[in-house]
PDB file of N, CA and C in Angstrom:
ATOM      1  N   UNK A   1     146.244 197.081  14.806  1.00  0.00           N
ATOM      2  CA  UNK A   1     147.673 197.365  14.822  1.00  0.00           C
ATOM      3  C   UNK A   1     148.104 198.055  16.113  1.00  0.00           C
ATOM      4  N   UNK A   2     147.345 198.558  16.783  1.00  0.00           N
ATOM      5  CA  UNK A   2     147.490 199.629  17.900  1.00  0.00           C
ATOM      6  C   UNK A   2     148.231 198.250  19.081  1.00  0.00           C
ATOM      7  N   UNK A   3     147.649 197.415  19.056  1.00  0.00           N
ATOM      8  CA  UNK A   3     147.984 196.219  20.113  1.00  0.00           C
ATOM      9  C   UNK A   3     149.172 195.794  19.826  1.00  0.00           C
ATOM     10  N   UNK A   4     149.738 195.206  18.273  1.00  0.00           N
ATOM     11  CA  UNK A   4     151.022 195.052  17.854  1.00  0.00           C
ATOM     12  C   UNK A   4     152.112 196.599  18.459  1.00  0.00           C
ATOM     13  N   UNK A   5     151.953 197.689  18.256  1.00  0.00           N
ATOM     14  CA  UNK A   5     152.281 198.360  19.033  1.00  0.00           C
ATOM     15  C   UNK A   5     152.731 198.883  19.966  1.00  0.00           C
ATOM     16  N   UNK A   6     151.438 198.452  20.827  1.00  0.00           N
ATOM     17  CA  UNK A   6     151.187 198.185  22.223  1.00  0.00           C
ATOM     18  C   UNK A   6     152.172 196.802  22.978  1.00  0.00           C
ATOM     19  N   UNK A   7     152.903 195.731  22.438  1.00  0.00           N
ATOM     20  CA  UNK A   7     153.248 194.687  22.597  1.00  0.00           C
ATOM     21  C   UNK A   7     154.494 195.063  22.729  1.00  0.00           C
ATOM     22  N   UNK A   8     155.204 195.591  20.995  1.00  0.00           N
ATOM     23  CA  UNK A   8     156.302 195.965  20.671  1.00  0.00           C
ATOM     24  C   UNK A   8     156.665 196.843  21.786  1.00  0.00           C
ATOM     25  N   UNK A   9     156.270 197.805  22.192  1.00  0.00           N
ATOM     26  CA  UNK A   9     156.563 198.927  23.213  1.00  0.00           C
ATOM     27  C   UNK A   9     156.994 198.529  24.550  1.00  0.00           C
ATOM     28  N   UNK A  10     156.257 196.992  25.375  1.00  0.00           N
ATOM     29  CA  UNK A  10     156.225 196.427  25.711  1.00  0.00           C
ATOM     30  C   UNK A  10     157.628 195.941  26.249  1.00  0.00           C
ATOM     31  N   UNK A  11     157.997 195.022  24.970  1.00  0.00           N
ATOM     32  CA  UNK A  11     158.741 194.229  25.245  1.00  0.00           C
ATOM     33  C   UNK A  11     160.482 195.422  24.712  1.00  0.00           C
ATOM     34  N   UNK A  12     160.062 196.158  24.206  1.00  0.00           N
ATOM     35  CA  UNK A  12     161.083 197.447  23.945  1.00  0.00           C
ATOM     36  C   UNK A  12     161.328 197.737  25.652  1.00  0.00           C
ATOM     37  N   UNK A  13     160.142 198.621  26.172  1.00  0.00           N
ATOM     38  CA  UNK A  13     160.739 198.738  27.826  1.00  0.00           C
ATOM     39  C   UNK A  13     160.951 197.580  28.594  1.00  0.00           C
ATOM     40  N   UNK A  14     160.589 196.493  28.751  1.00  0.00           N
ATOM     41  CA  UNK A  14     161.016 195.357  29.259  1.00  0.00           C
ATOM     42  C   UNK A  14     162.841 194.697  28.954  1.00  0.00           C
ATOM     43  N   UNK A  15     163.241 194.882  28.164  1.00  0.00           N
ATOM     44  CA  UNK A  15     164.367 194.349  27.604  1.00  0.00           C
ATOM     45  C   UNK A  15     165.226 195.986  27.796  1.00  0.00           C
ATOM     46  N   UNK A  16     164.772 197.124  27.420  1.00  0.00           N
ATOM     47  CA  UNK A  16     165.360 198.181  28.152  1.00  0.00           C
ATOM     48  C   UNK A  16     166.067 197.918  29.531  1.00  0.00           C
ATOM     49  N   UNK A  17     164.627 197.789  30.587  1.00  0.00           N
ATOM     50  CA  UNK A  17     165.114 197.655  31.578  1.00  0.00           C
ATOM     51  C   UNK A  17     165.856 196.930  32.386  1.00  0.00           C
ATOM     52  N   UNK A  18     165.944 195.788  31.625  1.00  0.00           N
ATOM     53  CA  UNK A  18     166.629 194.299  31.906  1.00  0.00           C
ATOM     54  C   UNK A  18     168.180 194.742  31.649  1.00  0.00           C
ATOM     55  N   UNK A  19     168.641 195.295  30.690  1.00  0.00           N
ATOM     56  CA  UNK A  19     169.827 195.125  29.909  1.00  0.00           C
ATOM     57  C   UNK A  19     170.369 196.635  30.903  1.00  0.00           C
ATOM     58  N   UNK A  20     169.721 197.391  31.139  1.00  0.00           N
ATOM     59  CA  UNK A  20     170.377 198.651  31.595  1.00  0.00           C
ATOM     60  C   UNK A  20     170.824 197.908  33.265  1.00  0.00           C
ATOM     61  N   UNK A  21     170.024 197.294  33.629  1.00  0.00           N
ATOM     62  CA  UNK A  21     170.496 196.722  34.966  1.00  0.00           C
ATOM     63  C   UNK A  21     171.707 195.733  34.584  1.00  0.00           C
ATOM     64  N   UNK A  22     171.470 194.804  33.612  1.00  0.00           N
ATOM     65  CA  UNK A  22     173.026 194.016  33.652  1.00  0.00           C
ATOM     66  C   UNK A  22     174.127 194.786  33.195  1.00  0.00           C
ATOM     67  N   UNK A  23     173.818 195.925  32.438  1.00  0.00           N
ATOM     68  CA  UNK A  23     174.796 196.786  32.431  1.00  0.00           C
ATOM     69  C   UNK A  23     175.503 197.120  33.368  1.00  0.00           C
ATOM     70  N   UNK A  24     174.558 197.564  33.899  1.00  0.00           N
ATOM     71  CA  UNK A  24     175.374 198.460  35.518  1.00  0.00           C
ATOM     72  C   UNK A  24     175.520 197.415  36.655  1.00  0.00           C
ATOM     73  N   UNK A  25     175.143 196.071  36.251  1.00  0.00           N
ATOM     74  CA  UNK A  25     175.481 195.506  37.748  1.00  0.00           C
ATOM     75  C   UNK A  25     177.340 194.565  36.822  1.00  0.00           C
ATOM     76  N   UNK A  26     177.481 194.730  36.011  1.00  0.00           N
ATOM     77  CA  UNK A  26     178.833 194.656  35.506  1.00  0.00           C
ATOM     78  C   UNK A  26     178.739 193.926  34.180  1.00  0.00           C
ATOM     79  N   UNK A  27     177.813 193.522  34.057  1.00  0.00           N
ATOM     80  CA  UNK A  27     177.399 192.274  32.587  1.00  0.00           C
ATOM     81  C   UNK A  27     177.381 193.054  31.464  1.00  0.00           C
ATOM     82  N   UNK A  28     178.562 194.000  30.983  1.00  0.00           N
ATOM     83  CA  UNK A  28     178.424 194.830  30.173  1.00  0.00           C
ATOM     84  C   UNK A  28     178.304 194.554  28.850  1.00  0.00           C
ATOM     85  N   UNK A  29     179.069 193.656  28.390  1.00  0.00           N
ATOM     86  CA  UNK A  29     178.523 192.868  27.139  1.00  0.00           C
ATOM     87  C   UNK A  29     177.030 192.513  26.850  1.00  0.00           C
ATOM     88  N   UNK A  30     176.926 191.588  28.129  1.00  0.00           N
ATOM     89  CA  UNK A  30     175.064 191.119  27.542  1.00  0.00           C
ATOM     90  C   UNK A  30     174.089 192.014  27.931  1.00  0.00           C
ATOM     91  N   UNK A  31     174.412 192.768  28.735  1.00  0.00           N
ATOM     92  CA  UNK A  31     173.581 194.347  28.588  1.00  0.00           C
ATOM     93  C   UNK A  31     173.315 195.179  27.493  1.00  0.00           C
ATOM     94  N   UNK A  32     174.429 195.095  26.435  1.00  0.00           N
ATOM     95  CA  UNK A  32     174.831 195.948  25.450  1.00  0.00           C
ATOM     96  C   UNK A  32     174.084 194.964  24.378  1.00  0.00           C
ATOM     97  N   UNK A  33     174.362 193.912  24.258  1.00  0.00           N
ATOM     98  CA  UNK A  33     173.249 193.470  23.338  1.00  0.00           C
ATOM     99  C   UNK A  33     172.131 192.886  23.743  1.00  0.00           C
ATOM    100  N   UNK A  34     171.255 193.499  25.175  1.00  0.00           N
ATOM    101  CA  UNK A  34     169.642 193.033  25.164  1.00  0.00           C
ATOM    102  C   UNK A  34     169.564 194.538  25.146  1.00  0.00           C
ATOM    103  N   UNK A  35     169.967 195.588  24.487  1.00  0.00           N
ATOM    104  CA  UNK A  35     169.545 196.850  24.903  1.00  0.00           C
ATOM    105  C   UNK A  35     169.308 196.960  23.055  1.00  0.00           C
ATOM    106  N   UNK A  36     170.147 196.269  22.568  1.00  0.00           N
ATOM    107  CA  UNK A  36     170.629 196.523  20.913  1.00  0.00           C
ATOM    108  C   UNK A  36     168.976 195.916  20.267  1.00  0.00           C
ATOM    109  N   UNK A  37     168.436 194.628  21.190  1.00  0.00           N
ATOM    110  CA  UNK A  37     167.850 193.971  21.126  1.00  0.00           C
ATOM    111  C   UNK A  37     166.347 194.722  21.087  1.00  0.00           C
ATOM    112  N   UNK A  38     166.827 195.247  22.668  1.00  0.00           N
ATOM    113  CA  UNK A  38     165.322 195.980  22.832  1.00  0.00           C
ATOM    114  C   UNK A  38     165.054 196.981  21.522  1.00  0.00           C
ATOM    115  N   UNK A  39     166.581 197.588  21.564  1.00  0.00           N
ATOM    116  CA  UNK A  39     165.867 198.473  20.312  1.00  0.00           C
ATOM    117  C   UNK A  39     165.656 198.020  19.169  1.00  0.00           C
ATOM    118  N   UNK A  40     165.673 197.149  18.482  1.00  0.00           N
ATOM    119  CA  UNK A  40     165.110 196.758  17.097  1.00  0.00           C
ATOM    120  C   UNK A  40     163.410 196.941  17.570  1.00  0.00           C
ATOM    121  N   UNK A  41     163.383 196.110  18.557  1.00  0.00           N
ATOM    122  CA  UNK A  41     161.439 196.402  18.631  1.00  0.00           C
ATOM    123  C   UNK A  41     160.580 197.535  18.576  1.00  0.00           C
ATOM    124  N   UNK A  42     161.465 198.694  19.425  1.00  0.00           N
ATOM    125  CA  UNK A  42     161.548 199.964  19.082  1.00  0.00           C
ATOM    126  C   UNK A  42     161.075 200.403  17.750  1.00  0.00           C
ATOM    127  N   UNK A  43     162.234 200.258  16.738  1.00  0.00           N
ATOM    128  CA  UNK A  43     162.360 200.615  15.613  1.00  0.00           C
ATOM    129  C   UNK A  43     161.347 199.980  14.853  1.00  0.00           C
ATOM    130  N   UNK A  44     161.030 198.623  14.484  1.00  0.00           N
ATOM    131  CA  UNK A  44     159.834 197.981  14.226  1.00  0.00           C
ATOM    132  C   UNK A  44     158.315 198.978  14.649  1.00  0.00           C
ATOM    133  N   UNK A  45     157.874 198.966  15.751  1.00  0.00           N
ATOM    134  CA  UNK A  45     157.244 200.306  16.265  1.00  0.00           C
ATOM    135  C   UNK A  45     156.902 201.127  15.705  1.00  0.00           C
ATOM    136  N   UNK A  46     158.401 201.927  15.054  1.00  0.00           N
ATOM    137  CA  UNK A  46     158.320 203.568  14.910  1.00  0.00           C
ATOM    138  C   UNK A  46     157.983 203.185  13.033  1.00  0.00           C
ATOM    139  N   UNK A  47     158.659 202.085  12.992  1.00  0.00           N
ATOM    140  CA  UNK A  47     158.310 201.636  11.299  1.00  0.00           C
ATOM    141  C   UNK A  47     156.585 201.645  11.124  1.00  0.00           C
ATOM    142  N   UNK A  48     156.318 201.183  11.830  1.00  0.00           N
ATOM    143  CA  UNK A  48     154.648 200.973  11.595  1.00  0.00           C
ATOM    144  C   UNK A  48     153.859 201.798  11.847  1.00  0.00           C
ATOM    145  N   UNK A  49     154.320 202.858  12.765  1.00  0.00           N
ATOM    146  CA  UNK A  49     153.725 204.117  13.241  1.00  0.00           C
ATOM    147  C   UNK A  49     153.806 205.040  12.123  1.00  0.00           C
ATOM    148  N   UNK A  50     154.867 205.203  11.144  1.00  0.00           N
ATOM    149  CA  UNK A  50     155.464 206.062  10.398  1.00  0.00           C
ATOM    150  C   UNK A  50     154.806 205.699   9.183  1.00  0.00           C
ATOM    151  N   UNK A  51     154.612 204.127   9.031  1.00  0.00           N
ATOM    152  CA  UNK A  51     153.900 204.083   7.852  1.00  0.00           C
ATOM    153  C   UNK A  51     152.651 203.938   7.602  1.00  0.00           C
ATOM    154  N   UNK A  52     151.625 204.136   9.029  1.00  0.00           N
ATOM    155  CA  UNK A  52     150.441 204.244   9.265  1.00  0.00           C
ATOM    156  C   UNK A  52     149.675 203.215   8.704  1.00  0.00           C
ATOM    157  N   UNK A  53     150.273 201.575   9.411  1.00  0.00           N
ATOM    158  CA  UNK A  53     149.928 200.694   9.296  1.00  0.00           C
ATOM    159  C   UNK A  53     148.716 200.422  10.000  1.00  0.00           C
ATOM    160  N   UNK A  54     148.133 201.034  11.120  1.00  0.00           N
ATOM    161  CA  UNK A  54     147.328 201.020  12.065  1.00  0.00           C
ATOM    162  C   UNK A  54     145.986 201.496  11.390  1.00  0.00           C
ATOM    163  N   UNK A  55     144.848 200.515  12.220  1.00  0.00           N
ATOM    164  CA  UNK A  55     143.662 200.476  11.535  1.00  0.00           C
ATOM    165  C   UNK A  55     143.356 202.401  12.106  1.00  0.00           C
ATOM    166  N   UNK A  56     142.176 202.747  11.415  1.00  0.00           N
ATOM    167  CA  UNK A  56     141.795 204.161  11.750  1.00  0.00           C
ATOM    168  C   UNK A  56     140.711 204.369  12.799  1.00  0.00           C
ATOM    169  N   UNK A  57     140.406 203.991  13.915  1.00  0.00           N
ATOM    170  CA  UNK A  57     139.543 203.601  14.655  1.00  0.00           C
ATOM    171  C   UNK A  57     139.194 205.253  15.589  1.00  0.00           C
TER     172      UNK A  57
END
C-alpha cells in the first residue's frame, strides 16, 4: 500500500503544480478544477493512511 500512496502523492503534487501555474498564467477556471482534481488524490491518500490500509512492514 505504501506505493499506492507513494503514486497518489505523486500525481496529487503533479496536478498541484500544473493547475497552480494555469492559474496564475490566467487559465483560472481550468486551474481551479485540476487543483480540485489534484485534491481528491490527496484525500484518497489521507483515506488510506487514516484507515491503515498499508501492509505493516
Amino acid at each position: 500500500m505504501r506505493l499506492l500512496r507513494n503514486i497518489l502523492n505523486t500525481f496529487f503534487i503533479i496536478g498541484a503544480i500544473i493547475g497552480m501555474a494555469l492559474f496564475y498564467m490566467g487559465h483560472k477556471e481550468v486551474g481551479t478544477y485540476i487543483i480540485i482534481i489534484a485534491m481528491a488524490f490527496k484525500f484518497i491518500e489521507v483515506v488510506v493512511r487514516l484507515l491503515k490500509l498499508e501492509d505493516k512492514n
